[in-house]
Protein backbone atom coordinates (compact mmCIF):
# COMPACT_ATOMS: atom_id res chain seq x y z
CA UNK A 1 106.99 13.27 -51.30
CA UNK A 2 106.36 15.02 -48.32
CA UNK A 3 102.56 15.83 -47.25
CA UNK A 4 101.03 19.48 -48.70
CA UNK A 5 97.82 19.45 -46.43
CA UNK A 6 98.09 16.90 -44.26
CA UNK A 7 99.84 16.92 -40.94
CA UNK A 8 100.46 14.00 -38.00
CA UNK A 9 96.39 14.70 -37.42
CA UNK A 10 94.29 15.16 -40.34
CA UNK A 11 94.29 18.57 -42.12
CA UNK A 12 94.53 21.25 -39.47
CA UNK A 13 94.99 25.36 -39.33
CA UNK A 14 93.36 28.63 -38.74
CA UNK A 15 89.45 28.77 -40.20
CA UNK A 16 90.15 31.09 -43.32
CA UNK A 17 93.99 31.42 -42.37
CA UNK A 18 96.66 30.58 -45.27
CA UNK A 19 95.58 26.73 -45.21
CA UNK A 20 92.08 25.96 -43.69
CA UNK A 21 89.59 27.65 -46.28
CA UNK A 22 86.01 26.48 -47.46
CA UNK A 23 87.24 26.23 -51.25
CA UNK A 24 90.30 23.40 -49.40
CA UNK A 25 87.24 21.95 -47.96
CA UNK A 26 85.36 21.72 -51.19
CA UNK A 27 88.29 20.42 -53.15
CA UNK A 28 89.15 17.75 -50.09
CA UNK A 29 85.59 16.53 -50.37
CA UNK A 30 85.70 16.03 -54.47
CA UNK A 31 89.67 14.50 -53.71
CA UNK A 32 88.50 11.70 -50.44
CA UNK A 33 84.83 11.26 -52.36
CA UNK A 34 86.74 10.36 -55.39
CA UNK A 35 88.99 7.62 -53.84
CA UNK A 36 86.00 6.39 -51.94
CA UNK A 37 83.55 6.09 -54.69
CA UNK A 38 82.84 2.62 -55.37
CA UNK A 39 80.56 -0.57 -56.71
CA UNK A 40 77.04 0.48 -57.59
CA UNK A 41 75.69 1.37 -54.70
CA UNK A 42 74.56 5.18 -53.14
CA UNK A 43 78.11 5.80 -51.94
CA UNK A 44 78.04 7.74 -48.14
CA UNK A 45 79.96 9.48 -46.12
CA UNK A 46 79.25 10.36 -42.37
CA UNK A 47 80.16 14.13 -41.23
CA UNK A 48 80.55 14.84 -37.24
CA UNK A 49 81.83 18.37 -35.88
CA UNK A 50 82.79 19.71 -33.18
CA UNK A 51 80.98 22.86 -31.58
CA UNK A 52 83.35 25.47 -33.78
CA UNK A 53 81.47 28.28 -35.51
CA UNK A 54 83.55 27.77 -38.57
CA UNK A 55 82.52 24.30 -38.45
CA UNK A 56 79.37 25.23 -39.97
CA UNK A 57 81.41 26.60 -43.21
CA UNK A 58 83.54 23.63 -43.45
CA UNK A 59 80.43 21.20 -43.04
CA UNK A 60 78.66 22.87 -45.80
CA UNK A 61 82.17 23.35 -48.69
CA UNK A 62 82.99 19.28 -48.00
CA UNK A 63 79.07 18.16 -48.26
CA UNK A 64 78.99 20.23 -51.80
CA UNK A 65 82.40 18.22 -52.87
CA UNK A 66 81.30 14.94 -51.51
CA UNK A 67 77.90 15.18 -53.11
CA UNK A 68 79.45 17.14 -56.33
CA UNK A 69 81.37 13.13 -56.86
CA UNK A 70 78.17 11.14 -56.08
CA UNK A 71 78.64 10.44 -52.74
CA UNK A 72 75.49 10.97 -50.65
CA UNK A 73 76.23 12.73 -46.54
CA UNK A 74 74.72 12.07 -43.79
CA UNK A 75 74.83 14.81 -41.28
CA UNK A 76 75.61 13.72 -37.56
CA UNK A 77 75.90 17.45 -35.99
CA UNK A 78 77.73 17.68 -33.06
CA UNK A 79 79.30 14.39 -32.06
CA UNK A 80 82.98 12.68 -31.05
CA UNK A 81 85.76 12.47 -33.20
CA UNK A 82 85.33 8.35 -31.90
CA UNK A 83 81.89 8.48 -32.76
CA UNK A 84 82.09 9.10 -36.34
CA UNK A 85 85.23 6.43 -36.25
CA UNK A 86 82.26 4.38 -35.11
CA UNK A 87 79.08 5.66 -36.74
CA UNK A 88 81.45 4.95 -39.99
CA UNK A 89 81.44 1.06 -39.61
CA UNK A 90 78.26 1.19 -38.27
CA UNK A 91 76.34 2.70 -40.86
CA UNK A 92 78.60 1.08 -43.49
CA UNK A 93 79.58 4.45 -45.14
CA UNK A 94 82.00 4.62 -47.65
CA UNK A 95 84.14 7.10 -45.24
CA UNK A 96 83.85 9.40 -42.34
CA UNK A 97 84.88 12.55 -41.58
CA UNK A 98 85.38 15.06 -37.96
CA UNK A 99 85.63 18.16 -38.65
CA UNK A 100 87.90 19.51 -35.75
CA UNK A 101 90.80 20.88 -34.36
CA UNK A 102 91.11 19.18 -31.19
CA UNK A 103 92.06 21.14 -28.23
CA UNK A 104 93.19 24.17 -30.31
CA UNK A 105 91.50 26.89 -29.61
CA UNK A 106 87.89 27.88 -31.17
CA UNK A 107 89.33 29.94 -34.47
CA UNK A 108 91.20 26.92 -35.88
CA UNK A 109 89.85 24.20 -37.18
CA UNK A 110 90.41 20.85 -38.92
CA UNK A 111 89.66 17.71 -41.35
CA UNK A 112 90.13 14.02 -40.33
CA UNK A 113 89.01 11.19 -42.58
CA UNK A 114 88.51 8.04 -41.63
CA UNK A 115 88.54 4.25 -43.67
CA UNK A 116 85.21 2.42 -44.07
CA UNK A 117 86.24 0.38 -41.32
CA UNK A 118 87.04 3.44 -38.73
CA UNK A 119 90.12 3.74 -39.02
CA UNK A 120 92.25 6.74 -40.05
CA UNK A 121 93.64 7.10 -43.37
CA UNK A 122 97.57 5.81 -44.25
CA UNK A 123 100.04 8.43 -45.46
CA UNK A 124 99.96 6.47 -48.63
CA UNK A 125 95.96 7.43 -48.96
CA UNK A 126 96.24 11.51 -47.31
CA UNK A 127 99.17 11.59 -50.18
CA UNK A 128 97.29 10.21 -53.17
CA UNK A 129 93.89 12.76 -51.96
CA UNK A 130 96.12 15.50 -52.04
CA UNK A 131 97.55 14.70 -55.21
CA UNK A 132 94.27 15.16 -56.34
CA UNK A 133 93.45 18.03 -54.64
CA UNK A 134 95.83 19.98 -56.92
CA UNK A 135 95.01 18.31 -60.10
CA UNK A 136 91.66 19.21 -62.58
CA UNK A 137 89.01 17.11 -60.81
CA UNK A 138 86.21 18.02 -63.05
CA UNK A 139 86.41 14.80 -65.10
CA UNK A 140 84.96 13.08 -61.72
CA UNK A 141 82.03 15.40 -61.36
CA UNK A 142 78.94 13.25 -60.73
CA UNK A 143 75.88 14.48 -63.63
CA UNK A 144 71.95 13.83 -63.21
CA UNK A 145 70.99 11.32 -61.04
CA UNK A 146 74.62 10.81 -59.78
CA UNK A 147 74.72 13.23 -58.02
CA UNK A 148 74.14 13.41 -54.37
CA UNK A 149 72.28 14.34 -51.48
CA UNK A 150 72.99 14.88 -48.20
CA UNK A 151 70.47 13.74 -45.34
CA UNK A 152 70.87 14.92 -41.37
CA UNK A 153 70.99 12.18 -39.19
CA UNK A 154 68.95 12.28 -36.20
CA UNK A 155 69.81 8.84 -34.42
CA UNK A 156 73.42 9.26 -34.29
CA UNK A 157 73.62 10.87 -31.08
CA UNK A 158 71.40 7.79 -29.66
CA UNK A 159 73.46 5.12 -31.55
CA UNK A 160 76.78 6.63 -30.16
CA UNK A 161 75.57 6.63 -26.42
CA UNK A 162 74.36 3.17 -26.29
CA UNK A 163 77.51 2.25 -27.69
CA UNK A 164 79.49 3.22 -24.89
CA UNK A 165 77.18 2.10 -22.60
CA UNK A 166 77.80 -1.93 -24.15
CA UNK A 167 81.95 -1.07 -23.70
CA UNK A 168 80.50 -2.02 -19.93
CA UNK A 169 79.95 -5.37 -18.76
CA UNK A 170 76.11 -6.28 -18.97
CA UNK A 171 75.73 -6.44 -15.28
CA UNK A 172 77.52 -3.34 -14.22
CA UNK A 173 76.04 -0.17 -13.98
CA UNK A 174 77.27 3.26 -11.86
CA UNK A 175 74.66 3.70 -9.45
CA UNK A 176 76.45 5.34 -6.40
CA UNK A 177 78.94 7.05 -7.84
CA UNK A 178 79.23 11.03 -7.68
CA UNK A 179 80.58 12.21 -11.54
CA UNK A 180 82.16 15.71 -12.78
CA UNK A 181 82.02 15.44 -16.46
CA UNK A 182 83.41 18.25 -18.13
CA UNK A 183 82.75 18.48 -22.02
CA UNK A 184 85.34 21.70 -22.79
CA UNK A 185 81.97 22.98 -24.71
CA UNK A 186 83.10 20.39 -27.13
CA UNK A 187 81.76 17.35 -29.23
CA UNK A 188 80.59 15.26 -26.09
CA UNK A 189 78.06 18.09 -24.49
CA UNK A 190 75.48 16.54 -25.45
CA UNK A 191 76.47 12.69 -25.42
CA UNK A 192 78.62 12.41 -22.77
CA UNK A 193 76.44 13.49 -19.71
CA UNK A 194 73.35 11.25 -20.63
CA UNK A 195 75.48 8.24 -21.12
CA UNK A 196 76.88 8.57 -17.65
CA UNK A 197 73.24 9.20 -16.59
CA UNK A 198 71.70 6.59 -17.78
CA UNK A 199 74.36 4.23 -16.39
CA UNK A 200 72.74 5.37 -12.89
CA UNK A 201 75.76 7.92 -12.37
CA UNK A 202 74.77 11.78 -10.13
CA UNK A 203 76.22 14.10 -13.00
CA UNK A 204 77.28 16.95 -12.18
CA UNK A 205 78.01 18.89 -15.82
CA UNK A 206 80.25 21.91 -16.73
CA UNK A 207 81.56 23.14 -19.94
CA UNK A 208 78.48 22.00 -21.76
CA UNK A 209 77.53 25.51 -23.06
CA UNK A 210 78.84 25.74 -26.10
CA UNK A 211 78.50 29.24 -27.79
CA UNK A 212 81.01 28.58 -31.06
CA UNK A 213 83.72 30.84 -29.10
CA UNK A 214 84.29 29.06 -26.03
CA UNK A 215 85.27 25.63 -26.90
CA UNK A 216 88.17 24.67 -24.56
CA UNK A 217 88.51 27.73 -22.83
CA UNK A 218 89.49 27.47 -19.51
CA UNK A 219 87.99 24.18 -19.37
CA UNK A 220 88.13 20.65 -20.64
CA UNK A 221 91.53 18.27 -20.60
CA UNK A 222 94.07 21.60 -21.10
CA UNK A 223 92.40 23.25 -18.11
CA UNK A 224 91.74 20.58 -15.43
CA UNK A 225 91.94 23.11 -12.65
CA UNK A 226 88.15 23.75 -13.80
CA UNK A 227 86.70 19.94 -13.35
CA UNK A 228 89.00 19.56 -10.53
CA UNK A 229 87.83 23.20 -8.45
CA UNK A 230 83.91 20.91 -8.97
CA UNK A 231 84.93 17.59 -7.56
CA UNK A 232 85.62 18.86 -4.50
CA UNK A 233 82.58 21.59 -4.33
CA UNK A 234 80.44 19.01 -4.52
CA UNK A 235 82.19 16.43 -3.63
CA UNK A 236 82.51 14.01 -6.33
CA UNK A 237 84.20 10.38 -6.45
CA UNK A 238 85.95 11.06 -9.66
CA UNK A 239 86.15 14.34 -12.58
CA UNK A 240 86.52 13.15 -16.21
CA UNK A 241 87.45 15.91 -18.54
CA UNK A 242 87.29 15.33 -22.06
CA UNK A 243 88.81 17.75 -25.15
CA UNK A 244 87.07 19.39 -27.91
CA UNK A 245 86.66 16.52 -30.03
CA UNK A 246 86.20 14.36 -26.82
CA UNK A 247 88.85 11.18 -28.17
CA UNK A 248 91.44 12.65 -24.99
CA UNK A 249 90.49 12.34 -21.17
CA UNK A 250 92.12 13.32 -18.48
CA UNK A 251 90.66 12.22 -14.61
CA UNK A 252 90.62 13.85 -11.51
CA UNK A 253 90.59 12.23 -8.61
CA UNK A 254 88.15 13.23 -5.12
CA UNK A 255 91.25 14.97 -4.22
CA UNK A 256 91.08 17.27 -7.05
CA UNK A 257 94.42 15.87 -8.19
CA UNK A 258 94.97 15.10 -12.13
CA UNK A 259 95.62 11.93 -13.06
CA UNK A 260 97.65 11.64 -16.07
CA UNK A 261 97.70 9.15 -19.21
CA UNK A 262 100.35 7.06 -17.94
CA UNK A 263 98.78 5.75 -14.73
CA UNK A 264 95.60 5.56 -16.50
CA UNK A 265 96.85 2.83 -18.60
CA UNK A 266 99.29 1.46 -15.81
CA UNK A 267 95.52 0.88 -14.02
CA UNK A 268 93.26 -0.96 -17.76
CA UNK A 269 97.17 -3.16 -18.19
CA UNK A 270 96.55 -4.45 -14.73
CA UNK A 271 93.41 -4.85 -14.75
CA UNK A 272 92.96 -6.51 -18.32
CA UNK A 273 96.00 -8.85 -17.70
CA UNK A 274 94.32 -10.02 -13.63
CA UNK A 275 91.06 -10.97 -16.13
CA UNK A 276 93.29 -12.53 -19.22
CA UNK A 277 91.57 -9.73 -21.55
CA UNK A 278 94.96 -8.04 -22.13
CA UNK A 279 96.60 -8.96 -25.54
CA UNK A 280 99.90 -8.77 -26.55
CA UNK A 281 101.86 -8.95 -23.19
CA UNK A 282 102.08 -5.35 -22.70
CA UNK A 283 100.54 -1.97 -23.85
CA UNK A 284 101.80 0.60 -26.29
CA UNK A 285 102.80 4.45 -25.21
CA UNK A 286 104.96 6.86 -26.70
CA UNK A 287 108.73 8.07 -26.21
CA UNK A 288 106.62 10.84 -23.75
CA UNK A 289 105.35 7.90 -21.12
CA UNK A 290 107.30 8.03 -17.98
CA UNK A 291 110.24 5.56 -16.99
CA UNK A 292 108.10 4.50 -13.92
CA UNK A 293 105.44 3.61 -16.25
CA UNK A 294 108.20 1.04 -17.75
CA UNK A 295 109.54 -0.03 -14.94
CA UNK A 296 105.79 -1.15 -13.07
CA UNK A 297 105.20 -2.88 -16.41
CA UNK A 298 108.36 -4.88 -16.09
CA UNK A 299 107.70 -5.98 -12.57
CA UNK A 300 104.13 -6.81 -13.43
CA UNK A 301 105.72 -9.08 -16.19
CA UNK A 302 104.60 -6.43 -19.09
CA UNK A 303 106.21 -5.02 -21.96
CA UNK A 304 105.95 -1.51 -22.49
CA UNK A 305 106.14 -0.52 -26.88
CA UNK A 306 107.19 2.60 -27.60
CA UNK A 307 106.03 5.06 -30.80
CA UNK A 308 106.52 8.17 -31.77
CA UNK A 309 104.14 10.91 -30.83
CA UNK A 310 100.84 10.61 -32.13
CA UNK A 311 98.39 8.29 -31.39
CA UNK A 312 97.85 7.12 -34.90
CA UNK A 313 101.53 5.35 -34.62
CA UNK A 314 99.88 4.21 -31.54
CA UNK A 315 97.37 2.34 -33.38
CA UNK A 316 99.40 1.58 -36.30
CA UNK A 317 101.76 -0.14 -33.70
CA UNK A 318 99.10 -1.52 -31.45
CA UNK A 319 97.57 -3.45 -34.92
CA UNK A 320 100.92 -4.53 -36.20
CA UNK A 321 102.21 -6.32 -33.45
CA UNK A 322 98.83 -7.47 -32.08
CA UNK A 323 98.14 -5.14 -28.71
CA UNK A 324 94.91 -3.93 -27.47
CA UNK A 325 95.91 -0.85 -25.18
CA UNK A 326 97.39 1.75 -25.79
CA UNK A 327 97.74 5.75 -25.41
CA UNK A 328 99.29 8.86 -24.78
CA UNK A 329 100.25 10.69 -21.24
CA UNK A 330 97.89 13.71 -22.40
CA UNK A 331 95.26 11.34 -22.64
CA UNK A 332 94.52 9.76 -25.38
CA UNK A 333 93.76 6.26 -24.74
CA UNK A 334 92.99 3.18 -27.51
CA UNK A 335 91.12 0.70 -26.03
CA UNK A 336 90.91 -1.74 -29.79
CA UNK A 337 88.76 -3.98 -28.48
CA UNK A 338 86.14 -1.47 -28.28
CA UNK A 339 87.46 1.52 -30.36
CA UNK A 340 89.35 2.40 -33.58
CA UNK A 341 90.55 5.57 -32.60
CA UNK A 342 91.15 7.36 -29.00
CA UNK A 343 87.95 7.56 -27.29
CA UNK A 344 87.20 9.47 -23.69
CA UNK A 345 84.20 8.32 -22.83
CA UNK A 346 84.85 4.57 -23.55
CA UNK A 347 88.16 4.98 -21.32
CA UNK A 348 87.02 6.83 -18.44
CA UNK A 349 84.14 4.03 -18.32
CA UNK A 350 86.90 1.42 -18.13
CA UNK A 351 88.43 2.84 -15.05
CA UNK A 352 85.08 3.84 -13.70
CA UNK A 353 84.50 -0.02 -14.28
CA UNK A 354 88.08 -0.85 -12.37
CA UNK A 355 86.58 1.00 -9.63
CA UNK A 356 83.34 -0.61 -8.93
CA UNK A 357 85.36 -3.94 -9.06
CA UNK A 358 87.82 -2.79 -6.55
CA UNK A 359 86.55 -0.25 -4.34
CA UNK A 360 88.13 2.48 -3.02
CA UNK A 361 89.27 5.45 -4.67
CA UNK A 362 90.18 7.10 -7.90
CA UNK A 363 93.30 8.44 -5.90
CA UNK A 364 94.44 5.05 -4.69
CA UNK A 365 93.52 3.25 -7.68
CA UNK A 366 95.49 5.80 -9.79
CA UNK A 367 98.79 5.09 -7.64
CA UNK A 368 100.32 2.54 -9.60
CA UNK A 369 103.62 3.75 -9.59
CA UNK A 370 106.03 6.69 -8.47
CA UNK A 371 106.71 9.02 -11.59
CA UNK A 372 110.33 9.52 -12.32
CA UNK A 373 111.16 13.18 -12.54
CA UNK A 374 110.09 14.59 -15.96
CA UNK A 375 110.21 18.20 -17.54
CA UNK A 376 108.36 18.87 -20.87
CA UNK A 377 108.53 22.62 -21.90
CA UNK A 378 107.43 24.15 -25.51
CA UNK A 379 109.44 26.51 -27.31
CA UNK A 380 107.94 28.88 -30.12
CA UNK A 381 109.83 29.44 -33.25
CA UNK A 382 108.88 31.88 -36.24
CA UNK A 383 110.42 29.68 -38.92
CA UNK A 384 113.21 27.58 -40.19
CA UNK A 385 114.13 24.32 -38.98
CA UNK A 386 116.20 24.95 -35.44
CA UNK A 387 116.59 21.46 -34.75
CA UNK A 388 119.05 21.13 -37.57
CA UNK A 389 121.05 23.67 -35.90
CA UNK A 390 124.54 22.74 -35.03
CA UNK A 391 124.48 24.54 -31.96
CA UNK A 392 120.94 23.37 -31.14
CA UNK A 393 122.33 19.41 -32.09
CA UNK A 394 124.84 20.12 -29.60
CA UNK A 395 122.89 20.88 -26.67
CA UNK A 396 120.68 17.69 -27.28
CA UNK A 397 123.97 15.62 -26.77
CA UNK A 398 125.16 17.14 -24.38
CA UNK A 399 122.03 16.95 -22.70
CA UNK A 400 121.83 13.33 -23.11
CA UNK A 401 125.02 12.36 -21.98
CA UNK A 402 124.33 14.65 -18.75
CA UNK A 403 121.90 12.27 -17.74
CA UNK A 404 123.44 9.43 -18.85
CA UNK A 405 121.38 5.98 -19.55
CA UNK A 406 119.45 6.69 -16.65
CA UNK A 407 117.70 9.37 -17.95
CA UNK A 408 116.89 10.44 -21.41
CA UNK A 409 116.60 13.84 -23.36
CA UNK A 410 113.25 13.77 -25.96
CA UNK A 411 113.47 16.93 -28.37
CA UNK A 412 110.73 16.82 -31.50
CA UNK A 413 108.99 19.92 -33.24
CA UNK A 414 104.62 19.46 -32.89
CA UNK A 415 103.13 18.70 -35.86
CA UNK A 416 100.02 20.73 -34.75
CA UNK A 417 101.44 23.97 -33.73
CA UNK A 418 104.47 26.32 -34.43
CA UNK A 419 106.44 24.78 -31.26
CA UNK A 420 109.20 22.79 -30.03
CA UNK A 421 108.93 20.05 -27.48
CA UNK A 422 111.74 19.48 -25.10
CA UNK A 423 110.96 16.67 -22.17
CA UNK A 424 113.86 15.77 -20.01
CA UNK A 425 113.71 12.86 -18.11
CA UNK A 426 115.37 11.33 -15.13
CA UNK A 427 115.73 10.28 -11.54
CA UNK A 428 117.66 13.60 -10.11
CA UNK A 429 114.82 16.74 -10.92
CA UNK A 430 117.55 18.79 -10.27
CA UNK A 431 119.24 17.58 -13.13
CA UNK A 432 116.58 17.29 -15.02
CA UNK A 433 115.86 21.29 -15.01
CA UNK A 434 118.95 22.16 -16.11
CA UNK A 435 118.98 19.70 -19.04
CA UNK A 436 116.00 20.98 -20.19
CA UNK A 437 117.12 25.01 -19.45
CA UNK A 438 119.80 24.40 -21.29
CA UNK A 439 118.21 22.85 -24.63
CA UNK A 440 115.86 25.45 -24.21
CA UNK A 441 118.20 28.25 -24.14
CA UNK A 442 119.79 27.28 -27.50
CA UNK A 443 117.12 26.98 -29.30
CA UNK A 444 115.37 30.15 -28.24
CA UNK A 445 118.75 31.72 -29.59
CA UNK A 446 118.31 30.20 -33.28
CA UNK A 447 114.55 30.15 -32.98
């Protein structure tokens, strides 16, 4: 049966578009509260948000469903998507939810639910709460003293930054160090800076002004050139920019250079597996991770797993065959001995850590490898399903065999936004381009 609501991410969509309303809200927090609602205890559910004005809607339509099934809220206001993953298992709620739609911009929003244990729901679970969420739930209406109550938690934001702080090891602190955080007016504005603070870091802080509007415009980790203009104004050792929801990172270097996924987790493999912390033999990417990513692995001795996009098949791959890195080139790095989900702050303090150890800087730290030439354009379609267009087909092959087994052609529609992905990838550039022109080209013409 395929999925109504949910998409690769949660529920996602325009605030008050065709999908994203507060009566979906209401009827998602009487669907999840009902599977959740268990023994005979007060049944809770943790709510984080980003800094979306609409978040304020959905907030208030899922704390009336949760509470309308007996399940009692606790508030957490502002606060990373990893945080609630965390404040979940921590305050031994029933389940969690972020309310958030990532680095889309301000008017659309979203719903992700995580597990009692901080981890996000199975497709199995998001099918059986939507199943619900089209059925007559007023047979699991809570009456009297059943009903709940929802509390706002003022020690969350506290709990969540010494939290990150412990990821560190007990001696190490950052004293010395020059820091651009930049919090895309997002979840982390108001966690992220003191954490890096009161590890003994300068801060310098931009994008922490949130005004419900301006969350990731022209800043955060889809607009580096931001963070990366501030490192070298005032001259800072490294620039860490986070996403709305803060569980992405990308760093910039002193240079003002971006430093992508791929050599961030190149760096924690190396690392981890010098100090015997690294588990599995290897880390876990996607089919989007650069060839030289693979190929330093393999000289280092390291296996290199690869998922489809997403970094929930990330996770779901990192916890079936037993790794403990593992991430995304846009950023999204799983560190599972610390985290349950992608988390920012907890990776940028792992490199930050790599870099008291070793010295030097972020630039030659972050130059694991040489990147083999690779081309990712999007393509927006209207409607319909152009990739199961002969012509389209076509291209893709041909494509592929262009390249050869040298190179490879990656072609996938996002399950966030009305595009299509086409990454090329291979040793000639040249090549590459017109690959990737030419899959392009056909499917703007059935698009």
């Amino acid at each position: 049966m395929a999925r109504k609501y949910f998409g690769t991410d949660g529920i996602r969509g325009l605030a008050n578009g065709d999908k994203l309303t507060p009566e979906l809200a209401l009827k998602v927090g009487m669907a999840a509260g009902t599977k959740f609602v268990r023994g005979d205890h007060r049944n809770r559910v943790v709510i984080g948000k980003d800094t979306r004005r609409s978040g304020y809607m959905i907030e208030q339509a899922l704390t009336a469903g949760f509470t309308a099934v007996g399940m009692d809220v606790y508030l957490l206001g502002p606060m990373p998507t990893p945080a609630v993953a965390m404040l979940t298992r921590s305050l031994r709620a029933d389940l969690g939810v972020m309310i958030s739609a990532s680095h889309n911009p301000y008017d659309d929003n979203g719903i992700k639910l995580f597990r009692p244990d901080g981890y996000k729901l199975s497709d199995e679970l998001e099918k059986e709460i939507e199943a619900l969420i089209d059925s007559d739930m007023s047979r699991h209406l809570a009456k009297g003293r059943d009903i709940g109550r929802a509390h706002r938690d003022e020690e969350a934001r506290t709990r969540y930054i010494e939290y990150a702080k412990r990821t560190l090891p007990r001696s190490m602190d950052l004293s010395g160090l020059r820091i651009v955080v930049d919090c895309a007016n997002g979840a982390a504005y108001k966690v992220a800076p003191v954490a890096l603070w009161e590890l003994g870091a300068e801060v310098f802080t931009i994008g922490a002004e949130p005004d419900g509007f301006n969350i990731n415009h022209k800043v955060g980790s889809t607009a580096p050139d931001a963070v990366a203009a501030k490192v070298k104004e005032v001259r800072a050792d490294i620039g860490i920019a986070l996403d709305g929801d803060a569980d992405r990172v990308i760093i910039i270097d002193e240079k003002g250079r971006v430093v992508d996924g791929d050599q961030f987790m190149a760096v924690i493999a190396e690392s981890w597996a010098k100090r015997d912390m690294l588990v599995g033999g290897g880390i876990v990417a996607t089919i989007m991770s650069n060839l030289g990513l693979e190929r330093h692995l393999a000289k280092l001795g390291l296996k290199l797993e690869r998922t489809q996009v997403g970094d929930r098949y990330v996770l779901e791959t990192m916890r079936s065959k037993g790794y403990n890195v593992g991430g995304e080139q846009s950023g999204h790095i799983i560190l599972s001995d610390f985290t349950t989900t992608g988390d920012g702050l907890v990776a940028a303090l792992q490199l930050l850590a790599v870099l008291k150890e070793e010295g030097g800087s972020i630039s030659s730290i972050c130059a694991r490898f040489e990147k083999v030439p690779q081309l990712l354009r999007s393509v927006k379609f209207k409607s319909g399903k152009p990739l199961e267009n002969k012509q389209v087909m076509q291209a893709i092959a041909d494509g592929q065999a262009t390249l050869g087994e040298g190179g490879r052609v990656i072609v996938r529609a996002s399950g966030t936004e009305p595009v299509i992905r086409v990454m090329g990838e291979a040793d000639d550039a040249s090549l590459v381009e017109t690959v990737v022109s030419q899959i392009e080209t056909a499917i703007k013409q059935v698009a």
